[in-house]
N, C-alpha and C. Protein backbone atom coordinates (compact mmCIF):
# COMPACT_ATOMS: atom_id res chain seq x y z
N UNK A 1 4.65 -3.96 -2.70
CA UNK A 1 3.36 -3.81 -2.07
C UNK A 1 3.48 -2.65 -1.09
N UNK A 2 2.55 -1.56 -0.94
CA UNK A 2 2.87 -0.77 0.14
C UNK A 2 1.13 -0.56 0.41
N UNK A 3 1.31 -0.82 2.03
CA UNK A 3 0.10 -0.43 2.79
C UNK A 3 0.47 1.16 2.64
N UNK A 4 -1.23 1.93 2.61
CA UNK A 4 -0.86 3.05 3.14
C UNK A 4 -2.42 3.71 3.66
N UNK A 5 -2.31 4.95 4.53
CA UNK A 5 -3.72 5.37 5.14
C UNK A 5 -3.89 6.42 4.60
N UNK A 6 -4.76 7.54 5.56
CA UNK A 6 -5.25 8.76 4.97
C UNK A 6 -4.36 9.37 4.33
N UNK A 7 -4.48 10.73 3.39
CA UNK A 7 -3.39 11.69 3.33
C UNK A 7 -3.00 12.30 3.94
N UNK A 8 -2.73 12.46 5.55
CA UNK A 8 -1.91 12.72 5.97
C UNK A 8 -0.44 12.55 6.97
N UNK A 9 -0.69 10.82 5.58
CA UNK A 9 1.04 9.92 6.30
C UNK A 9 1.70 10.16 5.28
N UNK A 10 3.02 11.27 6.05
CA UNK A 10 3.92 11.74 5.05
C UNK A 10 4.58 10.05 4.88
N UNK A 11 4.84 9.21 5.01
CA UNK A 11 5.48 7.81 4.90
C UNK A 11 4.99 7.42 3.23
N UNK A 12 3.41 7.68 3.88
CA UNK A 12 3.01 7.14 2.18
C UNK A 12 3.45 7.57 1.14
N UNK A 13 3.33 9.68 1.13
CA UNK A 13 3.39 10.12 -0.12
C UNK A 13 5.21 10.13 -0.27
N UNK A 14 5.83 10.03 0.69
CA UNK A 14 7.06 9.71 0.18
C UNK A 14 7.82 8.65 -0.65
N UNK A 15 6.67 7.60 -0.40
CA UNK A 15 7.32 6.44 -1.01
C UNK A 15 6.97 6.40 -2.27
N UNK A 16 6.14 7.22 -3.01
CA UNK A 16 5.37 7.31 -4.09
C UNK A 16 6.32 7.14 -5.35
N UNK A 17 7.48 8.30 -5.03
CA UNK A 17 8.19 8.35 -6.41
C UNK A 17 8.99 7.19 -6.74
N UNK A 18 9.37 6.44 -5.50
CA UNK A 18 10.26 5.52 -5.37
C UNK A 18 9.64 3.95 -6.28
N UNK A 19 8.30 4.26 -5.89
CA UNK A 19 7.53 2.96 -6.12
C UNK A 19 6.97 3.13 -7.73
N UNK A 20 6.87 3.86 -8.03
CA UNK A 20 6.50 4.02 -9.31
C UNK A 20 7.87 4.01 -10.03
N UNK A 21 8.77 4.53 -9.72
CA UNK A 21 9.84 4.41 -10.87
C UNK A 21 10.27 2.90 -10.64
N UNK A 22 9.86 1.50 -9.52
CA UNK A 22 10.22 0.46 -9.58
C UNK A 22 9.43 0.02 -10.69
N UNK A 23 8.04 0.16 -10.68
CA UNK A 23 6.96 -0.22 -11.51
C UNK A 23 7.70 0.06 -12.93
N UNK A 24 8.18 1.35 -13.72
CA UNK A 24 8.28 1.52 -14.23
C UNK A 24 9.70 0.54 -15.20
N UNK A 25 10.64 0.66 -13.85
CA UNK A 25 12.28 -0.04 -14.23
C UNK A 25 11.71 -1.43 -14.80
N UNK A 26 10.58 -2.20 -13.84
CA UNK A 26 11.18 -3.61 -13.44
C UNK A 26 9.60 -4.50 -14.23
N UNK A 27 8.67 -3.45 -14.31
CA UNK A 27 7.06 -3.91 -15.06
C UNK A 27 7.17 -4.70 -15.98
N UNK A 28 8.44 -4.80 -16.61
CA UNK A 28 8.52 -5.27 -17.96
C UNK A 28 9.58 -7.04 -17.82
N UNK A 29 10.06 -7.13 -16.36
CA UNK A 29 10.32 -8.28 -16.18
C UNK A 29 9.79 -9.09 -15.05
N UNK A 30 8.75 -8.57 -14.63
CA UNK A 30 7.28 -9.36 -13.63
C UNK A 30 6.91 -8.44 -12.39
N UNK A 31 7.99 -7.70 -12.15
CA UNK A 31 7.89 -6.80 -11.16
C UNK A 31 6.21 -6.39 -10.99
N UNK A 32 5.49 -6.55 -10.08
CA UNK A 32 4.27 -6.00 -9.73
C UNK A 32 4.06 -5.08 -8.56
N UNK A 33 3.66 -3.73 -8.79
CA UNK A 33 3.70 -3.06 -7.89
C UNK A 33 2.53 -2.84 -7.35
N UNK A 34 1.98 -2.80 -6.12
CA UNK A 34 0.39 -3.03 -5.63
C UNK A 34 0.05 -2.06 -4.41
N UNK A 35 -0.86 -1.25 -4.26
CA UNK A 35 -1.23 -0.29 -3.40
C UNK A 35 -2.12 -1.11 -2.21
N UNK A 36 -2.45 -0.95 -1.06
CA UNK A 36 -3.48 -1.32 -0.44
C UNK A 36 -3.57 -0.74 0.79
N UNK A 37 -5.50 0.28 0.82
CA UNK A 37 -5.68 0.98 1.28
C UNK A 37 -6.10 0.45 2.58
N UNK A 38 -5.15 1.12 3.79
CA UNK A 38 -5.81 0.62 5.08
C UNK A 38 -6.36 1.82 5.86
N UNK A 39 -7.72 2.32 5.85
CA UNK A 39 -7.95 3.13 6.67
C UNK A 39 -7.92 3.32 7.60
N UNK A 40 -7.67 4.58 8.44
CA UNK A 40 -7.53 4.82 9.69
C UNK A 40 -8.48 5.99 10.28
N UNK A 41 -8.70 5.76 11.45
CA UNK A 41 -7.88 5.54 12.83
C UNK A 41 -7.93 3.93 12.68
N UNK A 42 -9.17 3.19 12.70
CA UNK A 42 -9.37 1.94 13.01
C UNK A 42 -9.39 1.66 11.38
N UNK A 43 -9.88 0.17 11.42
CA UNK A 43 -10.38 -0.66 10.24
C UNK A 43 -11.87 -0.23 10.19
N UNK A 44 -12.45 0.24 9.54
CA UNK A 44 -13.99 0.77 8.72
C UNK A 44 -13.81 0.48 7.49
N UNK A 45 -14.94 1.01 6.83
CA UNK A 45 -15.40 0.74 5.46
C UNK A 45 -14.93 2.21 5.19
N UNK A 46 -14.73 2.29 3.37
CA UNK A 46 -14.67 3.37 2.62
C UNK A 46 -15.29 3.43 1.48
N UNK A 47 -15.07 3.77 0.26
CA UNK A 47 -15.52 3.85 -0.77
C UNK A 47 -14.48 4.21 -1.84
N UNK A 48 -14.71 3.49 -2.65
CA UNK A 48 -13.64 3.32 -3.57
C UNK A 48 -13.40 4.55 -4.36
N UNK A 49 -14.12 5.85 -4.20
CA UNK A 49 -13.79 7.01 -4.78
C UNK A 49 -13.15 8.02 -3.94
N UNK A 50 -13.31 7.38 -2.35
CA UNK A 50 -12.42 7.88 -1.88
C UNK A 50 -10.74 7.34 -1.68
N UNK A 51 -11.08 6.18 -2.05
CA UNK A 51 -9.33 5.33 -1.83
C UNK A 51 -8.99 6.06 -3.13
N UNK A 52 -9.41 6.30 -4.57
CA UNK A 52 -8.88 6.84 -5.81
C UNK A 52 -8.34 8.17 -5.20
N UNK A 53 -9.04 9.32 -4.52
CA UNK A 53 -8.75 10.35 -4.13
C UNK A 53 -7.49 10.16 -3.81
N UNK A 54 -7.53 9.61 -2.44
CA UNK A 54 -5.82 9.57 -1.61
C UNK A 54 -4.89 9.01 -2.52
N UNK A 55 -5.13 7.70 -3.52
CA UNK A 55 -3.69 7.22 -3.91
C UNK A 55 -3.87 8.37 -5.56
N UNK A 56 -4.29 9.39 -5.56
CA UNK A 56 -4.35 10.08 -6.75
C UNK A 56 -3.33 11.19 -6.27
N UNK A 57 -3.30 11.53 -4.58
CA UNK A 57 -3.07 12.87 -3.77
C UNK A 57 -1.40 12.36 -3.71
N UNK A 58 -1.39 11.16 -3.35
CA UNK A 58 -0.35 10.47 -3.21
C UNK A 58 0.53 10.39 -4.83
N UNK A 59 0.07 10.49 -5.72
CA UNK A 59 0.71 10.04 -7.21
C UNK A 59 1.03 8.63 -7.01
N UNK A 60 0.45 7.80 -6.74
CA UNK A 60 0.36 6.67 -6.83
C UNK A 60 0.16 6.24 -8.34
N UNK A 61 1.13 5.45 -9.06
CA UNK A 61 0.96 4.78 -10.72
C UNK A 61 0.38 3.39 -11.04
N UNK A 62 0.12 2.98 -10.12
CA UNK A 62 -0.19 1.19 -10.06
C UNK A 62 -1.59 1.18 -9.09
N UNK A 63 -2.15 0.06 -9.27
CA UNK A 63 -3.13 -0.78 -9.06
C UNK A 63 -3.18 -0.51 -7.75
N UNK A 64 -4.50 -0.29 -7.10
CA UNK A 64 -4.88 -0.22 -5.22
C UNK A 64 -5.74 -1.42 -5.21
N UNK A 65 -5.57 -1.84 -3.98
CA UNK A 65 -6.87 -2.32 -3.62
C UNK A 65 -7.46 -1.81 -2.15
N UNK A 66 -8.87 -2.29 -1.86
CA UNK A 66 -8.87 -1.51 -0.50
C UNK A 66 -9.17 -2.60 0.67
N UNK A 67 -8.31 -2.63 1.66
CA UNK A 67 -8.12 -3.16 2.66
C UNK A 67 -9.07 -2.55 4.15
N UNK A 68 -10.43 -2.67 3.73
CA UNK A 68 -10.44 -1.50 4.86
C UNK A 68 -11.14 -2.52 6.02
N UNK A 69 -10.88 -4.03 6.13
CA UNK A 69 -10.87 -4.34 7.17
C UNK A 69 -9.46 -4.81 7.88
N UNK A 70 -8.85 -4.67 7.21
CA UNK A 70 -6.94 -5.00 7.34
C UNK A 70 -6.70 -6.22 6.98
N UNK A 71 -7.20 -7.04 6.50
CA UNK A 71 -7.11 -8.56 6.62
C UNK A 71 -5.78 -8.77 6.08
N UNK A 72 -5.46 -7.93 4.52
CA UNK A 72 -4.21 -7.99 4.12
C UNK A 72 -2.90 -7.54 5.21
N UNK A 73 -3.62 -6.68 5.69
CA UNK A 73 -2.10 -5.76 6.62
C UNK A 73 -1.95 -6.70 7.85
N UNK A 74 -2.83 -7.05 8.18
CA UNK A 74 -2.47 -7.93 9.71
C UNK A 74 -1.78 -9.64 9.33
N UNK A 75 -2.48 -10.04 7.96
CA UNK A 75 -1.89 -11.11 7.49
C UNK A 75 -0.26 -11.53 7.03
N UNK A 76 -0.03 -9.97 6.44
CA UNK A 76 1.39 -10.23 5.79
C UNK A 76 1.99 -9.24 6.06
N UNK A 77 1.90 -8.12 7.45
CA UNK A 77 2.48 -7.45 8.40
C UNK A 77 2.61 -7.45 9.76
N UNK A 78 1.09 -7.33 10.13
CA UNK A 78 0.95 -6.72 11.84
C UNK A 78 1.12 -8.19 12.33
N UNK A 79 1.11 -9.50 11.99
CA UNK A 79 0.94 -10.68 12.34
C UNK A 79 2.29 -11.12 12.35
N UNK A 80 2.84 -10.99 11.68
CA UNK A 80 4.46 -11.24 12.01
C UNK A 80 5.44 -10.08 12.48
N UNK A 81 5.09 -8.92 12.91
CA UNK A 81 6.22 -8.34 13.23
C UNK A 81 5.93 -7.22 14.87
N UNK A 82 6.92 -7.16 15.70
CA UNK A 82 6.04 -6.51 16.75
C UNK A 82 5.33 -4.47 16.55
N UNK A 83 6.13 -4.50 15.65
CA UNK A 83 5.96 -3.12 14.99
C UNK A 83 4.71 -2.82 15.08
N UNK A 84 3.92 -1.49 15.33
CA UNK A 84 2.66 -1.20 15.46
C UNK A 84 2.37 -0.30 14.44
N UNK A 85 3.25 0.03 13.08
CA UNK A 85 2.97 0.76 11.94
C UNK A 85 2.18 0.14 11.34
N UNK A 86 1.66 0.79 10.45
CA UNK A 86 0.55 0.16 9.43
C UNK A 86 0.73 0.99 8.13
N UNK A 87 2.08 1.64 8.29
CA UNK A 87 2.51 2.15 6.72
C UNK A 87 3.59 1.49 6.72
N UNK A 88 3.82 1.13 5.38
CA UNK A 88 4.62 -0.07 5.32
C UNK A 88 5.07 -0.79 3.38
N UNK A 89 5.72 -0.91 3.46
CA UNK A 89 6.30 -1.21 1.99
C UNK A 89 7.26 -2.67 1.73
N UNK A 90 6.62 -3.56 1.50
CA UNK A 90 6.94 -4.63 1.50
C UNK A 90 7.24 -5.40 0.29
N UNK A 91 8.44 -5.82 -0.01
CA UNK A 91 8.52 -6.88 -0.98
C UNK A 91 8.70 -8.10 -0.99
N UNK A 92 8.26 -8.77 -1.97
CA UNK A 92 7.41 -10.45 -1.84
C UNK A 92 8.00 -11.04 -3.10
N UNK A 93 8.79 -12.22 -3.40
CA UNK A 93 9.45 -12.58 -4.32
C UNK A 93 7.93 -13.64 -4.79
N UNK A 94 8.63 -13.91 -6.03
CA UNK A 94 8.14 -14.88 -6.91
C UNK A 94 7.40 -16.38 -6.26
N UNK A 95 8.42 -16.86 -5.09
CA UNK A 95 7.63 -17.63 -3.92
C UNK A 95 6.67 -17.29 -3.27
N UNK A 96 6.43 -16.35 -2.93
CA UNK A 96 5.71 -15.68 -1.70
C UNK A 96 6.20 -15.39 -0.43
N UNK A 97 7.75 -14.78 -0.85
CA UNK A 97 8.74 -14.97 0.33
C UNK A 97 9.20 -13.17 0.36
């Protein structure tokens, strides 16, 4: 899973190649790889032709969704950790662990 914001968090487009060649290795034994767009500065609304833009700028290979009130990022990031990033790459086993 990787949160990510505008295009210009080098964090995001770095993680790009990494995350797609997991998609690619592991797709075929459940591995799910998942985008989710958190806009910035704050949480606002976007439009889904602009979240395509950025995770297109990004080479993003897998599925987005858009987060643009954070509910995902504060739920299963900003809520458990004291860290104040909101780019972020997280993996989640088969439990939800």
């Amino acid at each position: 899973m990787r949160f990510f914001t505008d295009p210009a968090c080098p964090y995001c487009s770095a993680t790009a190649p990494a995350l797609n060649e997991l998609g690619r290795e592991f797709g075929d034994d459940g591995l799910v790889v998942l985008g989710f767009y958190t806009p910035k500065p704050s949480p606002r609304p976007t439009t889904v032709e602009h979240v395509r833009g950025v995770a297109r700028k990004y080479g993003f290979e897998f599925p987005v969704a858009v987060d643009d009130e954070w509910k995902a990022l504060r739920r299963l990031w900003l809520d458990r950790t004291d860290s104040g990033w909101t780019s972020a790459s997280l993996l989640i086993d088969r439990k939800g662990v």
